[in-house]
N, C-alpha and C. Protein backbone atom coordinates (compact mmCIF):
# COMPACT_ATOMS: atom_id res chain seq x y z
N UNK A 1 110.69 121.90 67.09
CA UNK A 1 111.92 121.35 66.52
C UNK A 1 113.16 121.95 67.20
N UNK A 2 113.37 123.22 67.39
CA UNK A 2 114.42 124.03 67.61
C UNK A 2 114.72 123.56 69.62
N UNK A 3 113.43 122.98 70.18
CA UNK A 3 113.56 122.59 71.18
C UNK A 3 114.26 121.47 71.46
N UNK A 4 113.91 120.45 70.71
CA UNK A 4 114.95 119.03 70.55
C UNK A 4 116.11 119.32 70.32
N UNK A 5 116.38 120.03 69.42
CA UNK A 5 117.68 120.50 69.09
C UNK A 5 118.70 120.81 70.02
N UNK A 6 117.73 122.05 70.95
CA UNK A 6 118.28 122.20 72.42
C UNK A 6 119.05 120.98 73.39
N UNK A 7 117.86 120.50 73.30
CA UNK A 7 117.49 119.30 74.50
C UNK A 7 118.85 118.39 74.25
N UNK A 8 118.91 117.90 72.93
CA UNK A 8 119.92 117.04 72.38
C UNK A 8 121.56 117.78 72.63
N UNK A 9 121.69 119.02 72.37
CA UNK A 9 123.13 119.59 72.50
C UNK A 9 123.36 119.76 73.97
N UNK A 10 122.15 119.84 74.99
CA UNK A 10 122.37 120.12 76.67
C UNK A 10 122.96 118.56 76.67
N UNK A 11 122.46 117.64 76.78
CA UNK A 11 122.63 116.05 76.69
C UNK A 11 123.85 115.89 76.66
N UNK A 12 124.35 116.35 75.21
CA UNK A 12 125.57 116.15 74.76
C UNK A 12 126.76 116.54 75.47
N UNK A 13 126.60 117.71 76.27
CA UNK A 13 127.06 118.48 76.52
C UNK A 13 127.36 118.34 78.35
N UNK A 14 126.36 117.76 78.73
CA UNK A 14 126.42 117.07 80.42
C UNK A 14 128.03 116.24 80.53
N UNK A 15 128.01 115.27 79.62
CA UNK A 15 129.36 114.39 79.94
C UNK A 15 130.84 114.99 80.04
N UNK A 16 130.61 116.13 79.19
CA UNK A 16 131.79 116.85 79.13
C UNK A 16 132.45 117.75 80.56
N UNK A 17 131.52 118.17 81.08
CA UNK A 17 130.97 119.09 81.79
C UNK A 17 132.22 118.67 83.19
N UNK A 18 133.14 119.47 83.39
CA UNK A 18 134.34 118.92 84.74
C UNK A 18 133.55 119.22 86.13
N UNK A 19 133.69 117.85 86.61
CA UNK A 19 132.95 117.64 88.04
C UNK A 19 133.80 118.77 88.64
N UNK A 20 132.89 119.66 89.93
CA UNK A 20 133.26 120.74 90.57
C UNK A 20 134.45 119.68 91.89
N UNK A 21 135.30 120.76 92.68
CA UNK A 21 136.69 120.16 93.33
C UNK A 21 135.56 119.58 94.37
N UNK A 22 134.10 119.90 94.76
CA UNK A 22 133.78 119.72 95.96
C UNK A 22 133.00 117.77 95.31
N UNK A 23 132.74 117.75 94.45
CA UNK A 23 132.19 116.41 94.00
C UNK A 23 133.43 115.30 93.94
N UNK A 24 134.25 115.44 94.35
CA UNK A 24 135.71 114.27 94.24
C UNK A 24 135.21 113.25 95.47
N UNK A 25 135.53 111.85 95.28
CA UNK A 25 135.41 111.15 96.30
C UNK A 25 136.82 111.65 97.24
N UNK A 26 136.48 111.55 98.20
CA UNK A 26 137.02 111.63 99.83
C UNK A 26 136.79 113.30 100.23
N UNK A 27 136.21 114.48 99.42
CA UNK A 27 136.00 115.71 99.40
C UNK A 27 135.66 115.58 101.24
N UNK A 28 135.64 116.72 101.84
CA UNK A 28 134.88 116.82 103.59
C UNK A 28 134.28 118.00 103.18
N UNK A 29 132.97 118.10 104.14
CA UNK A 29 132.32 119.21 103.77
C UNK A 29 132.06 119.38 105.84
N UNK A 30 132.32 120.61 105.90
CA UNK A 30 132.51 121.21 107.12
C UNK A 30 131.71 122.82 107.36
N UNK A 31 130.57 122.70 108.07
CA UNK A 31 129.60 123.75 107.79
C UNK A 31 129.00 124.35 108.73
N UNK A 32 128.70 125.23 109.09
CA UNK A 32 127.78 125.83 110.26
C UNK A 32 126.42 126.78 109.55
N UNK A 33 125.53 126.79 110.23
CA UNK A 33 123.98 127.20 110.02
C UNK A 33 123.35 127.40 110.86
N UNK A 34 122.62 129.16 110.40
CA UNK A 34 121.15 128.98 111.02
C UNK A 34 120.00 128.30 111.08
N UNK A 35 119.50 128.25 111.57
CA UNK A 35 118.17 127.15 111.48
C UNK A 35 117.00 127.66 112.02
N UNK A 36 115.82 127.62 111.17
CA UNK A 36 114.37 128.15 111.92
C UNK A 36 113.83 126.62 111.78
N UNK A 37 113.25 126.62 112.68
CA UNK A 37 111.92 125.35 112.74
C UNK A 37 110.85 125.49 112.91
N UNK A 38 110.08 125.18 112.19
CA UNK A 38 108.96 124.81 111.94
C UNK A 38 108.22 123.83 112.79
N UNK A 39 107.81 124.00 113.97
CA UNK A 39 107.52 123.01 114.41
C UNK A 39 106.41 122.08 114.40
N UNK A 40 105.91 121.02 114.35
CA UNK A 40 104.18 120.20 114.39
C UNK A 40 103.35 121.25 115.24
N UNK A 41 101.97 121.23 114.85
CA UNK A 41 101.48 122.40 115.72
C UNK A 41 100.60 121.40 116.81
N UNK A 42 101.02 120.08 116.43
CA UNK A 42 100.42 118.90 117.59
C UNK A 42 101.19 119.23 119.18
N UNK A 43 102.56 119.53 118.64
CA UNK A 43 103.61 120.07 119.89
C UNK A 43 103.28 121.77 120.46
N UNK A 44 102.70 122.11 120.04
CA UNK A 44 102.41 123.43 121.05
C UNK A 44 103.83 124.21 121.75
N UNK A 45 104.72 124.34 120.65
CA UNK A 45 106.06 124.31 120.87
C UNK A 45 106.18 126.24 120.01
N UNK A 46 106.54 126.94 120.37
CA UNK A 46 107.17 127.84 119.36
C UNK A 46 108.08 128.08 118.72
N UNK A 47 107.60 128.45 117.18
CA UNK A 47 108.58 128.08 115.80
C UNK A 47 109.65 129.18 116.13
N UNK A 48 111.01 128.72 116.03
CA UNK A 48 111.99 129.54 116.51
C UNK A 48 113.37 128.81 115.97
N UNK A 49 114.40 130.34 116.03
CA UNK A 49 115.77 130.21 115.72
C UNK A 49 116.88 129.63 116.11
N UNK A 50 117.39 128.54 115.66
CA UNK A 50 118.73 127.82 116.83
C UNK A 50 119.68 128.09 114.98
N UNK A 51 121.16 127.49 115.89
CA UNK A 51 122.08 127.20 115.28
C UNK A 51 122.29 125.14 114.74
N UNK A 52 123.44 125.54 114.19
CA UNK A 52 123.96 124.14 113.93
C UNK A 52 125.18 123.29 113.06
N UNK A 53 125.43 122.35 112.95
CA UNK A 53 126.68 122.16 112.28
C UNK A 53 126.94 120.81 111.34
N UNK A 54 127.22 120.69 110.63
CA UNK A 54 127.51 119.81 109.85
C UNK A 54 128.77 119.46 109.32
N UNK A 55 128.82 117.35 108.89
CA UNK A 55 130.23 117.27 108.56
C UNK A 55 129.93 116.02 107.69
N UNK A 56 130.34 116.04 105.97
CA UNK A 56 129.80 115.42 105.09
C UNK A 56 131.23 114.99 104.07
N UNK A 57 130.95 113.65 103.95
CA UNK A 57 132.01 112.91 102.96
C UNK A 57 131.37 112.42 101.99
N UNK A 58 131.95 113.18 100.86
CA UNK A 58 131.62 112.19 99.60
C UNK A 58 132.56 110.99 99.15
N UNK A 59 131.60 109.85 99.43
CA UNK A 59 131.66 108.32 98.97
C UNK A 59 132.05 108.17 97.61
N UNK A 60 131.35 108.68 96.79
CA UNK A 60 131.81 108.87 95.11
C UNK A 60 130.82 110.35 94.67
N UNK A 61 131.61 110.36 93.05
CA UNK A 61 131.49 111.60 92.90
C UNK A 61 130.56 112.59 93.32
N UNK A 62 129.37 111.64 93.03
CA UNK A 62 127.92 113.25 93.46
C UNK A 62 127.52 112.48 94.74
N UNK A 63 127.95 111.57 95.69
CA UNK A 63 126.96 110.86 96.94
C UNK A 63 128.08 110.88 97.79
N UNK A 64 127.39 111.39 98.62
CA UNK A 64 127.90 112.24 100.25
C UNK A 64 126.57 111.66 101.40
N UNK A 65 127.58 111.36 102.65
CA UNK A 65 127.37 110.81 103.88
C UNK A 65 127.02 112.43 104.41
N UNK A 66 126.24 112.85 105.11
CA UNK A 66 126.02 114.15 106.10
C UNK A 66 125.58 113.66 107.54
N UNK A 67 126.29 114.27 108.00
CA UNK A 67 125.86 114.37 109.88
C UNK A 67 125.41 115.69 110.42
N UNK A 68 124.20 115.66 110.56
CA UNK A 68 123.81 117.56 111.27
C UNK A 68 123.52 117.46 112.89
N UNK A 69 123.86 118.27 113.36
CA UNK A 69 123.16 118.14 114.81
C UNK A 69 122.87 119.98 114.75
N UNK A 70 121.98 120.17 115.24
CA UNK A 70 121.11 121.85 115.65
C UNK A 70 120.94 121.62 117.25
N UNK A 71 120.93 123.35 117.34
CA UNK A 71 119.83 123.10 118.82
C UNK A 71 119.19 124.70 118.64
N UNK A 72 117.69 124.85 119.31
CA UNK A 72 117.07 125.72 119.22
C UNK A 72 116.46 125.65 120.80
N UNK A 73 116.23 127.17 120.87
CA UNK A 73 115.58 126.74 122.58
C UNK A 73 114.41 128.20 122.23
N UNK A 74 113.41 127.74 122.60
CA UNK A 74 111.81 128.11 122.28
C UNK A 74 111.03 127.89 123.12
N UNK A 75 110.05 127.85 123.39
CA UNK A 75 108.88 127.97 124.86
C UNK A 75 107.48 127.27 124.33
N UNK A 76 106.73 126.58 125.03
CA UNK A 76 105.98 126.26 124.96
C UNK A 76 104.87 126.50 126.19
N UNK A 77 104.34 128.00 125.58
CA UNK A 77 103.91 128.25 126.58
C UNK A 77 104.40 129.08 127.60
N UNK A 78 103.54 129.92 128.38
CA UNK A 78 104.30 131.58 128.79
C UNK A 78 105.41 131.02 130.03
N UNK A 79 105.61 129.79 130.49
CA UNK A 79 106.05 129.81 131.50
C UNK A 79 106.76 128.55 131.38
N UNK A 80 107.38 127.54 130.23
CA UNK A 80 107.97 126.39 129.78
C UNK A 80 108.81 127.05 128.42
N UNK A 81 110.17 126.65 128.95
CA UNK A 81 111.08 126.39 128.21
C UNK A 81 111.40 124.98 127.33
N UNK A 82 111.37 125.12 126.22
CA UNK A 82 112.00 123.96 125.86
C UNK A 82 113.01 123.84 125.02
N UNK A 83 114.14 123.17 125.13
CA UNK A 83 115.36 122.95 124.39
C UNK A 83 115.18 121.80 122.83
N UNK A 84 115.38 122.09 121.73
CA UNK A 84 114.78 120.95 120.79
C UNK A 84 116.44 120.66 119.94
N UNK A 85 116.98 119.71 119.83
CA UNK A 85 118.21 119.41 119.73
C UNK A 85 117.67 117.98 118.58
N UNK A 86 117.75 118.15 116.85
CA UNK A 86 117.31 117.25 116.16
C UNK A 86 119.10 116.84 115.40
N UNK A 87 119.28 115.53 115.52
CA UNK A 87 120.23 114.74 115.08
C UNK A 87 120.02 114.33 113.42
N UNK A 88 120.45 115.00 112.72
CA UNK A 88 120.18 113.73 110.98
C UNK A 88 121.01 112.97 110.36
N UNK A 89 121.19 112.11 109.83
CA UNK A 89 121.99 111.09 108.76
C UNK A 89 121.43 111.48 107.80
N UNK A 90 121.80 111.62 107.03
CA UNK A 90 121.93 111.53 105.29
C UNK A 90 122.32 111.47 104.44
N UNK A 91 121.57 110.31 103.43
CA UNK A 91 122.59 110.28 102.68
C UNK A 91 122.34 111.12 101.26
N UNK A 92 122.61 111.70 100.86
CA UNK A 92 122.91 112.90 99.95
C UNK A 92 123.49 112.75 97.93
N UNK A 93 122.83 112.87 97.43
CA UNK A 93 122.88 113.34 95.80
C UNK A 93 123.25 114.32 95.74
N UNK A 94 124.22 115.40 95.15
CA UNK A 94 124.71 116.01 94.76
C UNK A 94 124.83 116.61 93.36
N UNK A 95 123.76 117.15 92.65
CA UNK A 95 123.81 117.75 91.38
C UNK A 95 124.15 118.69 90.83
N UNK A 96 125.11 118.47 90.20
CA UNK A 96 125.91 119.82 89.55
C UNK A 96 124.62 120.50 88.67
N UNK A 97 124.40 121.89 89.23
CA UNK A 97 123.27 122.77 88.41
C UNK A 97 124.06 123.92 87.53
N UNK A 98 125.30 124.08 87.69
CA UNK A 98 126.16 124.43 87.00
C UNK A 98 127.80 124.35 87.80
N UNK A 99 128.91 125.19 86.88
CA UNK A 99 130.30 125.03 87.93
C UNK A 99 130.13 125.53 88.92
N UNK A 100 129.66 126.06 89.89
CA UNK A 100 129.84 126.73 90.96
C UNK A 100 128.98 126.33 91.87
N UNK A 101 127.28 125.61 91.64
CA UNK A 101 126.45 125.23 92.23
C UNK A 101 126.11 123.84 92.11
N UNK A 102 125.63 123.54 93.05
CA UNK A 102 124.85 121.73 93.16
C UNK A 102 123.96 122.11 94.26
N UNK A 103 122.48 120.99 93.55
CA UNK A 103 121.14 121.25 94.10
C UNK A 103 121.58 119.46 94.70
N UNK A 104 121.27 120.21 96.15
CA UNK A 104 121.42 119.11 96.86
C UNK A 104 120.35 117.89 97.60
N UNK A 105 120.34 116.92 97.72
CA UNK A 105 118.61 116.06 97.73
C UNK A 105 119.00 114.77 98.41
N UNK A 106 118.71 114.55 99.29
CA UNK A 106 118.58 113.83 100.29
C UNK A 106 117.70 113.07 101.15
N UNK A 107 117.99 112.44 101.62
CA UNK A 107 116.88 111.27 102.52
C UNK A 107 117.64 110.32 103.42
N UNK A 108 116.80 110.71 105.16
CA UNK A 108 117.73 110.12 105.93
C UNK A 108 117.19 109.85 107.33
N UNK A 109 117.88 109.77 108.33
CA UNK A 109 117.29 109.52 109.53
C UNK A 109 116.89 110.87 110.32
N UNK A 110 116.28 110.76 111.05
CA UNK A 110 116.26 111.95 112.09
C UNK A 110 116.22 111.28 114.02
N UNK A 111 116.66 111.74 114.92
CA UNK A 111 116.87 111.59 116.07
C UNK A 111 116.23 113.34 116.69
N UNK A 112 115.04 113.42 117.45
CA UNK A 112 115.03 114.45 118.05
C UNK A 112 114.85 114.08 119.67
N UNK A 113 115.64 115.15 120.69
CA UNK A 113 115.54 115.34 121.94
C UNK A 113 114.69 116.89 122.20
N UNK A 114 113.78 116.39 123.35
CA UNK A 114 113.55 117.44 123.12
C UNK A 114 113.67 117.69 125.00
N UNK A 115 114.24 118.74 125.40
CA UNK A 115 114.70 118.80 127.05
C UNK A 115 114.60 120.30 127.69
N UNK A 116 115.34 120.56 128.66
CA UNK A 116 114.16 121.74 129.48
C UNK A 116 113.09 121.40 130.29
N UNK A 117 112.33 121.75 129.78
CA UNK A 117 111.05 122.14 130.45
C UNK A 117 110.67 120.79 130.14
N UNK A 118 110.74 119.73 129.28
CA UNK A 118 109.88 118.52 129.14
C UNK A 118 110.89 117.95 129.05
N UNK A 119 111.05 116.44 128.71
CA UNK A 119 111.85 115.58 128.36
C UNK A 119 111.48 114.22 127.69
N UNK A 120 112.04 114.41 126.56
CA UNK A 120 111.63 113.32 125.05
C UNK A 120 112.29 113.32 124.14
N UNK A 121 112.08 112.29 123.19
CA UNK A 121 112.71 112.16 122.41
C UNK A 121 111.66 111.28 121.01
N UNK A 122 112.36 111.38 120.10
CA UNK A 122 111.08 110.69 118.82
C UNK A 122 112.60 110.21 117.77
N UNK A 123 112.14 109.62 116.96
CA UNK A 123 112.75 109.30 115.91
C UNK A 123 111.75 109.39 114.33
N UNK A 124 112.46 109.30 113.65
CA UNK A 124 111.81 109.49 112.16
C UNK A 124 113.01 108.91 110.77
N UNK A 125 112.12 109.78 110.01
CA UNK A 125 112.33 110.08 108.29
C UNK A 125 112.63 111.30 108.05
N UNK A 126 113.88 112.04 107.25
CA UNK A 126 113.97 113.11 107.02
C UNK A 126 114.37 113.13 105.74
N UNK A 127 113.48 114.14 104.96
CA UNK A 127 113.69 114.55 103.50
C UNK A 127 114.98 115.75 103.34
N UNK A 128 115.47 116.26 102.75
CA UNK A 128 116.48 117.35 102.55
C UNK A 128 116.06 117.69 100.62
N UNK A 129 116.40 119.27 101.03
CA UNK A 129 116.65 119.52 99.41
C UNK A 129 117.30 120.88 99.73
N UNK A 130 118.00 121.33 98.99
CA UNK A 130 118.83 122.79 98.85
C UNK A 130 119.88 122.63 97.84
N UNK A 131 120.58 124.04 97.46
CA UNK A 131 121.48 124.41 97.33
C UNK A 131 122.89 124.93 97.68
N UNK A 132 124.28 124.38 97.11
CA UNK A 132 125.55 125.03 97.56
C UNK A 132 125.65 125.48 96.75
N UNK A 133 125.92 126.67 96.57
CA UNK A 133 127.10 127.82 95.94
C UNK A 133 128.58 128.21 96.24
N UNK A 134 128.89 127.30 95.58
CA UNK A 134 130.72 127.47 95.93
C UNK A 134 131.03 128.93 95.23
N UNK A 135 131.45 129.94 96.74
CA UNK A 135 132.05 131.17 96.26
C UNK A 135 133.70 130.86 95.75
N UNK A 136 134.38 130.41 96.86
CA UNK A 136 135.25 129.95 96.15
C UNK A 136 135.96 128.12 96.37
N UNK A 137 137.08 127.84 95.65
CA UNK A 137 137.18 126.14 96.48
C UNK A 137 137.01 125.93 97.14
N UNK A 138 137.15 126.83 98.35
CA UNK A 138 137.16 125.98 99.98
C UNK A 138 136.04 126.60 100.59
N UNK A 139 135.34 127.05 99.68
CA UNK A 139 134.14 128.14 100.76
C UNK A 139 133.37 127.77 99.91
N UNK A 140 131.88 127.78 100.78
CA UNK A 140 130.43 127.68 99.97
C UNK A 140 129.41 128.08 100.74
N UNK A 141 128.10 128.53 100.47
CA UNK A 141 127.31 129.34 100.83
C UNK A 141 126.30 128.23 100.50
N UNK A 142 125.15 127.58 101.84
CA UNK A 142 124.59 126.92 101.33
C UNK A 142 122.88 126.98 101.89
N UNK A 143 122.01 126.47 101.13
CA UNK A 143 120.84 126.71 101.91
C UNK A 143 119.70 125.47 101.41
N UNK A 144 119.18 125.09 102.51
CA UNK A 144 118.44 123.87 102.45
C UNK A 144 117.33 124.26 103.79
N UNK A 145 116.45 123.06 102.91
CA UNK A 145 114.84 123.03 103.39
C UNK A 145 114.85 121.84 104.14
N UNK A 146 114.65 121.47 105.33
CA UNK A 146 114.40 119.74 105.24
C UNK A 146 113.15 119.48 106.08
N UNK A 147 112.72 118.35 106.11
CA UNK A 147 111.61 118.09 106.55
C UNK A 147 111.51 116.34 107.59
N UNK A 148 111.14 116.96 108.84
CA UNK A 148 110.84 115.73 109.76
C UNK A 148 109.59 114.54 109.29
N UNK A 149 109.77 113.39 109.40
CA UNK A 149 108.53 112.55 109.78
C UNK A 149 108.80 111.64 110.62
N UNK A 150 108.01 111.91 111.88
CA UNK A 150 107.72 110.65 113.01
C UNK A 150 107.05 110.63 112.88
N UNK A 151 106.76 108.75 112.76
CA UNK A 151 105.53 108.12 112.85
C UNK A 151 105.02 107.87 114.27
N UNK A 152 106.13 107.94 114.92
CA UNK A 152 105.74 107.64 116.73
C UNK A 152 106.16 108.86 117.07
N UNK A 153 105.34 110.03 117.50
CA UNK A 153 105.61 111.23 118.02
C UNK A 153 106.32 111.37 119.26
N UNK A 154 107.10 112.47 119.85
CA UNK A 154 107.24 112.85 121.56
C UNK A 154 106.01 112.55 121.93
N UNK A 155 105.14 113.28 121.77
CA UNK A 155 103.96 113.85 122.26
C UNK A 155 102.95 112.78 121.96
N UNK A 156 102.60 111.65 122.35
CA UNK A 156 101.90 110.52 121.95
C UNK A 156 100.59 110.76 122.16
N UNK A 157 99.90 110.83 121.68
CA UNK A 157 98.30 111.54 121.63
C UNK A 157 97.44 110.58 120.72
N UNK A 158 96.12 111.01 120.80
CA UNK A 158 95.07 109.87 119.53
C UNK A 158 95.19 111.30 119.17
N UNK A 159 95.31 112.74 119.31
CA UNK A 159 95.11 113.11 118.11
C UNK A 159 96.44 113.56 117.29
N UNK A 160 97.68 113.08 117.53
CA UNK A 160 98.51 113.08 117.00
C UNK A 160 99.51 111.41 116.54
N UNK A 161 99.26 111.63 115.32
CA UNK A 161 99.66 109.94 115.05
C UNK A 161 100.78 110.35 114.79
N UNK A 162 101.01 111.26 114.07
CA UNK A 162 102.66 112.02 113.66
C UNK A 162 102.72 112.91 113.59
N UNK A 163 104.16 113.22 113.67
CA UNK A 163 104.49 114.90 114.01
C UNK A 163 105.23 115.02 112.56
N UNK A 164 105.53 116.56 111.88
CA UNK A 164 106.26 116.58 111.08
C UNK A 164 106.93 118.05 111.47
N UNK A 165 108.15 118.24 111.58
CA UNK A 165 108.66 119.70 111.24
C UNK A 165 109.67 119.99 110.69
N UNK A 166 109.48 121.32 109.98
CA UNK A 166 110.21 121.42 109.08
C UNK A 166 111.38 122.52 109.54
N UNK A 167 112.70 122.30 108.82
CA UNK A 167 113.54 123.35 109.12
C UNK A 167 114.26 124.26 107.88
N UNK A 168 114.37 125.68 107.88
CA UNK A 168 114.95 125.82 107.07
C UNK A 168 116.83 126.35 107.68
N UNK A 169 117.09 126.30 106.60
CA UNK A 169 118.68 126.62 106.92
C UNK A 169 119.81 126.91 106.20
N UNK A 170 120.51 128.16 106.40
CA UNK A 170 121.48 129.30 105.80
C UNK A 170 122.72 129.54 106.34
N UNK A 171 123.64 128.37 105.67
CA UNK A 171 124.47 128.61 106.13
C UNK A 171 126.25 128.39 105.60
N UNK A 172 127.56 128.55 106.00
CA UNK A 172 128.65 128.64 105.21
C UNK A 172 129.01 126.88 105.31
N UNK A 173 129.81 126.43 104.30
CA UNK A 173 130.97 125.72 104.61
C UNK A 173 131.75 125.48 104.23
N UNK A 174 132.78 125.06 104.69
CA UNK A 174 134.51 124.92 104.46
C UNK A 174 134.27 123.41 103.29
N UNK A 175 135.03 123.52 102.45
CA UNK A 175 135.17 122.18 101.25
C UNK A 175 136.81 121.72 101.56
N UNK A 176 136.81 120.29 101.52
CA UNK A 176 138.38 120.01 101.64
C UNK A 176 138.43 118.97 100.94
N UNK A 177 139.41 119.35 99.83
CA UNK A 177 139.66 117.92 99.37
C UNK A 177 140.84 117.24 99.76
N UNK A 178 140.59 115.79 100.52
CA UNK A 178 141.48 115.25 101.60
C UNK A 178 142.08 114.19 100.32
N UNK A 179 141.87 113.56 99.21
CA UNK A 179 142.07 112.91 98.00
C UNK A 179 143.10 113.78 96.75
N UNK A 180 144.23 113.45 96.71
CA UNK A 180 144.16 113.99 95.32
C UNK A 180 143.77 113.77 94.22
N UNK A 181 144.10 114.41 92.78
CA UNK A 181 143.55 114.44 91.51
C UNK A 181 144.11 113.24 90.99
């Protein structure tokens, strides 16, 4: 009983709740990140550290446009370099998990090059999920998981029908609200 009770006053209590400055339509979200990847182990590629950057508009209150581009450079193999440079679109949900945070969830395109030592490229499906922590208005601390799917790999093989890799990533960004109140 005392659980419904709960359940019913959280409910109640959501509508009230003042959207954070970074959930406003026309907000920019402006970000830089580390990035580890995870790479398909079909690619014979080593899982390794790049950078990267991002630049995201929210459309309406909680749904935001994101653009990421990374690059990581890793070896495949004692004597091949390879450069892996993955492009994403997404489009982005935004859930206020309280004032200061939103669990962020996404689904979008992916574009990877991969150059150096080889030269290719694949396209896909990319999942996203993480968190921002707004330290303060214009600053936020953010960290997300995301995940590749090509159905048509670089690496075209019978024993690889698809590649998947995953990235994680830790990193700041600038909030602007370009809209006023």
């Amino acid at each position: 009983m005392s659980f419904r009770v709960l359940a019913v006053c959280v409910a109640s209590a959501l509508p009230l709740a003042r959207p954070a400055a970074a959930q406003r339509t026309g907000t920019i979200e402006i970000g830089g990140f580390a990035r580890f990847t995870d790479f398909d182990n079909s690619l014979n590629i080593s899982n390794s550290l790049g950078v990267g950057g991002r630049i995201g508009v929210f459309l309406l209150p909680r749904v935001s446009v994101e653009a990421e581009l990374a690059t990581t450079s890793t070896d495949s193999g004692p004597s091949l370099s390879v450069k892996h440079t993955p492009f994403h679109l997404f489009g982005v949900y935004n859930h206020p998990a309280d004032p200061r945070a939103d669990i962020v969830i996404g689904v979008g395109y992916v574009h990877n090059k991969y150059s150096d030592g080889v030269s290719s490229t694949d396209n896909g499906v990319a999942g996203l999920v993480g968190v921002r922590y707004r330290i303060r208005d214009l600053l936020a601390l953010r960290i997300d998981a995301n995940e590749d799917f090509m159905p048509s790999p670089a690496n075209k093989s019978p024993s690889a029908s698809f590649n998947g890799n995953l990235g994680l990533q830790l990193g700041v960004s600038v909030i602007v609200n370009t809209l006023k109140k």
